[in-house]
Protein backbone atom coordinates (compact mmCIF):
# COMPACT_ATOMS: atom_id res chain seq x y z
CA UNK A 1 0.00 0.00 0.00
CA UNK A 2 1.15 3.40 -0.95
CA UNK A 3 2.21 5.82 1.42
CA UNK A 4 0.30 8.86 1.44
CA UNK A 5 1.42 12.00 0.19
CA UNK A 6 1.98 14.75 3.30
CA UNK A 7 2.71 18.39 3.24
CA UNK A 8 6.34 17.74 3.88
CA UNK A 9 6.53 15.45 0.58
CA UNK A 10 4.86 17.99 -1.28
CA UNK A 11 8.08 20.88 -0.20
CA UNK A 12 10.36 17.74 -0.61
CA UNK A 13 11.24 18.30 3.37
CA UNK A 14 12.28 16.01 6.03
CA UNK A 15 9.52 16.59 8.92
CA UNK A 16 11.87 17.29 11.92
CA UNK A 17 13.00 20.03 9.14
CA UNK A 18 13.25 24.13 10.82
CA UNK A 19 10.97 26.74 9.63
CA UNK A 20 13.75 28.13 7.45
CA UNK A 21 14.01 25.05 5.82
CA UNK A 22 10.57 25.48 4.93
CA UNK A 23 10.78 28.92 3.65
CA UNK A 24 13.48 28.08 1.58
CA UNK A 25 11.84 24.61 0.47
CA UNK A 26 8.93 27.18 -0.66
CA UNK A 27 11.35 29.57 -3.17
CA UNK A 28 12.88 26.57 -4.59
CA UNK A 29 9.38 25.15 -5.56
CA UNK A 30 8.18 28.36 -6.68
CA UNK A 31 10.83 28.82 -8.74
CA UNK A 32 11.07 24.90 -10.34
CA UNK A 33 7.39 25.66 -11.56
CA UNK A 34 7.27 28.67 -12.85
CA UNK A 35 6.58 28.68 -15.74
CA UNK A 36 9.60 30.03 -17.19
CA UNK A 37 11.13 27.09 -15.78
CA UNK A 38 8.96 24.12 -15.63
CA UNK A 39 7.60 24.77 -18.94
CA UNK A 40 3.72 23.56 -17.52
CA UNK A 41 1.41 25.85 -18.69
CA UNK A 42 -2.83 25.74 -17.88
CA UNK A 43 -4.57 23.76 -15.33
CA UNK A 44 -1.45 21.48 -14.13
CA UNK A 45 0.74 24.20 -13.65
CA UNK A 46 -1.82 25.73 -11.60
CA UNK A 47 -2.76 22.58 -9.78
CA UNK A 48 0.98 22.15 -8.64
CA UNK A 49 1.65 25.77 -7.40
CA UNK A 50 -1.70 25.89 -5.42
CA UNK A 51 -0.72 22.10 -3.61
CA UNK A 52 2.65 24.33 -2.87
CA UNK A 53 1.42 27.14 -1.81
CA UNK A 54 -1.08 24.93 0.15
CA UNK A 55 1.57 22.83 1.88
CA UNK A 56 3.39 25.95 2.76
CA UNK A 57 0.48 27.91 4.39
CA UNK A 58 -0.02 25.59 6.53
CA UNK A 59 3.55 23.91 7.94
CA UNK A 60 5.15 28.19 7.12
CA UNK A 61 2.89 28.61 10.18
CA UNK A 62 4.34 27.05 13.43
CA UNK A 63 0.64 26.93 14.92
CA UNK A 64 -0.77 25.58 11.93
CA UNK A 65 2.36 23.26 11.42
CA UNK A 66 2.04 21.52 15.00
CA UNK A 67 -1.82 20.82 14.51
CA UNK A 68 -1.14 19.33 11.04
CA UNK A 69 1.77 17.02 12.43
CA UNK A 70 -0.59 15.96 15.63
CA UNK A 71 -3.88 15.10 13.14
CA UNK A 72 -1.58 13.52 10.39
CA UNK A 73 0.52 11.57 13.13
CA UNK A 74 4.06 13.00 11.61
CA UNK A 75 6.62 11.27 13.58
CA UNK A 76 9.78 13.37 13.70
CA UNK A 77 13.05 11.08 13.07
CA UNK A 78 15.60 11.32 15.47
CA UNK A 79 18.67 11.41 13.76
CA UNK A 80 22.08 8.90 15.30
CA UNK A 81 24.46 11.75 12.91
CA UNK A 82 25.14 15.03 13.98
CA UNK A 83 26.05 16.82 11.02
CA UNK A 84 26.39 20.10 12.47
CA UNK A 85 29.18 18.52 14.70
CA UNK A 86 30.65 16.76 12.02
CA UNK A 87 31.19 20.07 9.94
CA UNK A 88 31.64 22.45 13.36
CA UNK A 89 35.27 19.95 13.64
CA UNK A 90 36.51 20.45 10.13
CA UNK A 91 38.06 24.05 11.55
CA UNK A 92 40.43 23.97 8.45
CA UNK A 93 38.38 22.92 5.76
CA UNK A 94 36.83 26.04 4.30
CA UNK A 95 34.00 23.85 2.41
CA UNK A 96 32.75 22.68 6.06
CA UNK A 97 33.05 25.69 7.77
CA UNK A 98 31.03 27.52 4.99
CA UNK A 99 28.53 25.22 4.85
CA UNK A 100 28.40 25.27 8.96
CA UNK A 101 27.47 28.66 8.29
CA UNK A 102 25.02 28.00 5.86
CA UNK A 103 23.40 25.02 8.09
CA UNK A 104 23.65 27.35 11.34
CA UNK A 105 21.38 29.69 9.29
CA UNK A 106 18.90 27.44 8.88
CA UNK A 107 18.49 26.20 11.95
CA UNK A 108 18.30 29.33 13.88
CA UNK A 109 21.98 29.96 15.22
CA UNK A 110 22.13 33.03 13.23
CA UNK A 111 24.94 34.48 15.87
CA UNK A 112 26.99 31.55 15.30
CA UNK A 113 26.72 32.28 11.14
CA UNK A 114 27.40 35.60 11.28
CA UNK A 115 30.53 35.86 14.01
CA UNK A 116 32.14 32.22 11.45
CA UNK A 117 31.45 34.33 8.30
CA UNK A 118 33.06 37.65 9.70
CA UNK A 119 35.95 35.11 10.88
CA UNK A 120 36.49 33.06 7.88
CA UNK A 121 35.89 36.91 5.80
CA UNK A 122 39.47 37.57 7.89
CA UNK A 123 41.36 34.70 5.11
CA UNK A 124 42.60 36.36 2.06
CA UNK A 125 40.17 36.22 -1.09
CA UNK A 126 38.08 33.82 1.04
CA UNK A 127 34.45 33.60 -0.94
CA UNK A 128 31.82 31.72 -0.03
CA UNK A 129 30.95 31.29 -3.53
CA UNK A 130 34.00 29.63 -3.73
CA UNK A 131 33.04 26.73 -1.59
CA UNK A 132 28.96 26.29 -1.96
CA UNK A 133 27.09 24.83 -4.72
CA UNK A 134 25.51 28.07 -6.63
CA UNK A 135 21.32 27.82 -5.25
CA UNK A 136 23.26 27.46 -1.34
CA UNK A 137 25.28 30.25 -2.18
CA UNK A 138 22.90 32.32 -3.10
CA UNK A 139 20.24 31.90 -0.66
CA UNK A 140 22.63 31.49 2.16
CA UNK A 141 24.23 35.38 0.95
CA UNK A 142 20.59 36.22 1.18
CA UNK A 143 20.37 34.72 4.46
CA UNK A 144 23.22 36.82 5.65
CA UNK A 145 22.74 39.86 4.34
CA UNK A 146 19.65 39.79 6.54
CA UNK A 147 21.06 39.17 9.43
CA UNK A 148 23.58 42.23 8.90
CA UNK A 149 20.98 44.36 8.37
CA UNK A 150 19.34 43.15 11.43
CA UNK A 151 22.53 44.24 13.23
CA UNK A 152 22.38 47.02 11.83
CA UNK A 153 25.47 46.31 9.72
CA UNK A 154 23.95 48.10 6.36
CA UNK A 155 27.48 48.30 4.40
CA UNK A 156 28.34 44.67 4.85
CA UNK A 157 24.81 44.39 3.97
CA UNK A 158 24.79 45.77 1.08
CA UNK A 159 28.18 43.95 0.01
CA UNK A 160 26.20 41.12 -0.17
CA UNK A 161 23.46 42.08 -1.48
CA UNK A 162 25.43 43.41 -4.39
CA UNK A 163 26.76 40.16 -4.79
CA UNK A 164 23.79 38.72 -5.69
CA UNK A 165 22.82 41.48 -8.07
CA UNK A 166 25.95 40.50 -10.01
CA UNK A 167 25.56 36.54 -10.10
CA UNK A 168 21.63 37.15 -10.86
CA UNK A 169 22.88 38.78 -13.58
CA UNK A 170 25.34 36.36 -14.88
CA UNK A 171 22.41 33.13 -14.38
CA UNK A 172 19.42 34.10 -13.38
CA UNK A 173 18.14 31.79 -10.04
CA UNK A 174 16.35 34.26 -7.70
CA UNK A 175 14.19 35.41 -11.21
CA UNK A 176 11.22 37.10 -9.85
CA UNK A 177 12.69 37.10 -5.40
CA UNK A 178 15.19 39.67 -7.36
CA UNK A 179 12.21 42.04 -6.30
CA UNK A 180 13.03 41.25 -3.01
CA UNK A 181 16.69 41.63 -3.15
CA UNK A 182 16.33 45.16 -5.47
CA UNK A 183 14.27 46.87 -2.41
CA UNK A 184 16.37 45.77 0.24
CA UNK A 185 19.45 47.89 -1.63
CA UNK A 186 16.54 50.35 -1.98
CA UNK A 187 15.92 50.40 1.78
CA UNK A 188 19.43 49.89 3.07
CA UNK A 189 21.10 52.53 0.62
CA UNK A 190 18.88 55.26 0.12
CA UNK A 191 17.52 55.31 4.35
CA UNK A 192 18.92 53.40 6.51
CA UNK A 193 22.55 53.82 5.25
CA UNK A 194 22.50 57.49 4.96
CA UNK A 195 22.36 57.59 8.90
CA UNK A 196 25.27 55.74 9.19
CA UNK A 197 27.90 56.54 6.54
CA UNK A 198 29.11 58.86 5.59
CA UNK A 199 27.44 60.85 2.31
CA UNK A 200 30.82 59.63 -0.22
CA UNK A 201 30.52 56.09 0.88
CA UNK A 202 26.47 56.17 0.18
CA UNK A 203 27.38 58.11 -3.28
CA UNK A 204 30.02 55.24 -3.86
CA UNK A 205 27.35 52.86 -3.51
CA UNK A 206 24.56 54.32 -5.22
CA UNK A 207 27.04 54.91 -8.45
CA UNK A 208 27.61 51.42 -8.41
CA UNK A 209 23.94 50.31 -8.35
CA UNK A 210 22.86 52.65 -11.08
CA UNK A 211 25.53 50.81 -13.71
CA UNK A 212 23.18 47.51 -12.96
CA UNK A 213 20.38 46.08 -15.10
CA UNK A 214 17.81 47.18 -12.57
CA UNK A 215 14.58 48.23 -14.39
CA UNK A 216 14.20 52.07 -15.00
CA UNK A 217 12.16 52.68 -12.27
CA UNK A 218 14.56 51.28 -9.62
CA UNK A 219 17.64 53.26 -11.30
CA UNK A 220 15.80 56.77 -11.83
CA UNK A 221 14.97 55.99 -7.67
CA UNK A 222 18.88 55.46 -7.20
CA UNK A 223 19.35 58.53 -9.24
CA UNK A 224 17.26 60.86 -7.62
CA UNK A 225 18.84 59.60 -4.53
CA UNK A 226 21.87 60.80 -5.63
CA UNK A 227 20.81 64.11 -6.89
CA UNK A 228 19.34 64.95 -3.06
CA UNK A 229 22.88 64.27 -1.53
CA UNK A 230 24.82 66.19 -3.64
CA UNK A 231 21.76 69.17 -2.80
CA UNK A 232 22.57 68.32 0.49
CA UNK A 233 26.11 69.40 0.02
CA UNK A 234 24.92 72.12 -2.40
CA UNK A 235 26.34 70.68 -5.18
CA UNK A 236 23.60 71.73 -7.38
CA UNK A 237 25.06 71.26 -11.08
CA UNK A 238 25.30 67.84 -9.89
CA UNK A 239 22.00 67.13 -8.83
CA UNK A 240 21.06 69.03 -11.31
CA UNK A 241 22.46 66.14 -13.77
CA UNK A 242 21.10 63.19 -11.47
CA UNK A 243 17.45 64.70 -11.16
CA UNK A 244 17.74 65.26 -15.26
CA UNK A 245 19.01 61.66 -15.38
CA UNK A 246 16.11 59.98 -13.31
CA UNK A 247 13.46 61.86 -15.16
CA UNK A 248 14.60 60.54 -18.32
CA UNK A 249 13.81 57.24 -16.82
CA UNK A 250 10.88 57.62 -15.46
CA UNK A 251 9.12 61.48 -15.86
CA UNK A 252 6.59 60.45 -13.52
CA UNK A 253 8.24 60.22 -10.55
CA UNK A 254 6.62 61.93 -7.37
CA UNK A 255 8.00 63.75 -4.39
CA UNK A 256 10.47 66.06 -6.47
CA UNK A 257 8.90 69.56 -6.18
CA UNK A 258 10.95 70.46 -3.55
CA UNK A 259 13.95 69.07 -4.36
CA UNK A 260 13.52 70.59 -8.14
CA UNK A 261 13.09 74.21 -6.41
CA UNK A 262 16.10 73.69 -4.07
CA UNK A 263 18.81 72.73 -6.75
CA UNK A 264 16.79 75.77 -9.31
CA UNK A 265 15.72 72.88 -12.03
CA UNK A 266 14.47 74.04 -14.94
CA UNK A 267 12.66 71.38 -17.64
CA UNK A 268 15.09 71.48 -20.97
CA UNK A 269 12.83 72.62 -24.27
């Protein structure tokens, strides 16, 4: 007799799994049937992502997640092989230790992630990237940069964040979570950096975002950015050239009056 199919089958998850194992069981799904990917189209396609979406409303939630393990008697599987262990002794191999931070992330050590990464970060031209398959990469950078932001740590943040922008743009994998990625630089660069660094290092950054493939939107937001520091400093030709820039990209972008009235622009015939 066939076993039947549970929630945790359905995110391809063991069921002793963490919550961020969930969450990131969820992306992958979402991202294997999309359509872009999967290449289902109509009612299956449909069928699939709404048994996902499903499966994840219900074990995302840790309420919902206990009930359905207590009326579906999920046993959880003790496991004999600690595998953190295992890869918290390999203090010299690099592969271990980056996966240990990778594995600590997902099972709610977060401190322990960050204070290995900023350790192993001390090696020369040590990379994760270098030592993670290219999805754990990626959503462990992710992972990270969230947890530097949550310390409040917005340029290492951002470092990372960038990161991603650049391998995204190499092979797409995040696809449409780039969203997500695109307006946490918005958040961390253009607010919550500006309190904290000083106005060249936020120019620095927001120079380098506006040479990426963002959409025109996102770069005319970067770009107006940029034109209210240097009106800050009163470097008006400059912002001048920034506002011009941004408008270019998107002419109906709001909140500008003042800054337009500050810096003296004038709309070019």
């Amino acid at each position: 007799m066939a076993t039947a199919t549970t929630y945790y089958d359905i995110l391809d998850v063991e069921a002793d799994c963490s919550q961020e194992d969930i969450k990131r069981a969820f992306r992958k799904k979402a991202k294997e049937l999309h359509p872009d990917v999967s290449g289902d189209e109509g009612e299956r396609a449909l069928e699939r992502m709404r048994s996902v979406l499903k499966a994840y409303e219900t074990l995302g939630n840790p309420s919902r997640r206990a009930l359905y393990d207590r009326t579906h008697y999920i046993v959880h599987r003790r496991f004999r092989f600690d595998y953190r262990e295992f890869l918290k002794a390999q203090k010299t191999n690099l592969k271990s230790q980056s996966k240990l931070i990778f594995f600590d992330l997902l099972h709610s050590r977060e401190d322990d992630a960050v204070e290995l990464f900023s350790r192993l970060n001390e090696y020369d031209n040590f990379d994760l990237r270098d030592h993670l398959d290219r999805e754990d990469y990626m959503d462990c950078t992710f992972l990270l940069a969230e947890e530097y932001e949550e310390r409040s740590d917005y340029l290492e943040a951002y470092r990372l964040l960038r990161r991603l922008v650049v391998c995204e743009s190499e092979r797409p994998y995040f696809r449409h979570f780039l969203e997500e990625v695109t307006e946490k630089l918005k958040t961390i660069t253009c607010f919550k950096m500006i309190e904290q660094e000083s106005p060249d290092t936020v120019l620095e950054c927001l120079e380098e975002l506006i040479t990426f493939d963002f959409s025109r939107k996102d770069t005319a937001f970067f770009l107006k950015k940029a034109a209210e520091i240097y009106s800050d400093r009163s470097e008006y030709e400059r912002a001048i050239g920034y506002l011009r820039r941004a408008l270019q990209l998107d002419d109906k972008m709001t909140g500008i009056k003042k800054l337009k009235q500050k810096i003296g622009y004038c709309e070019r015939e």
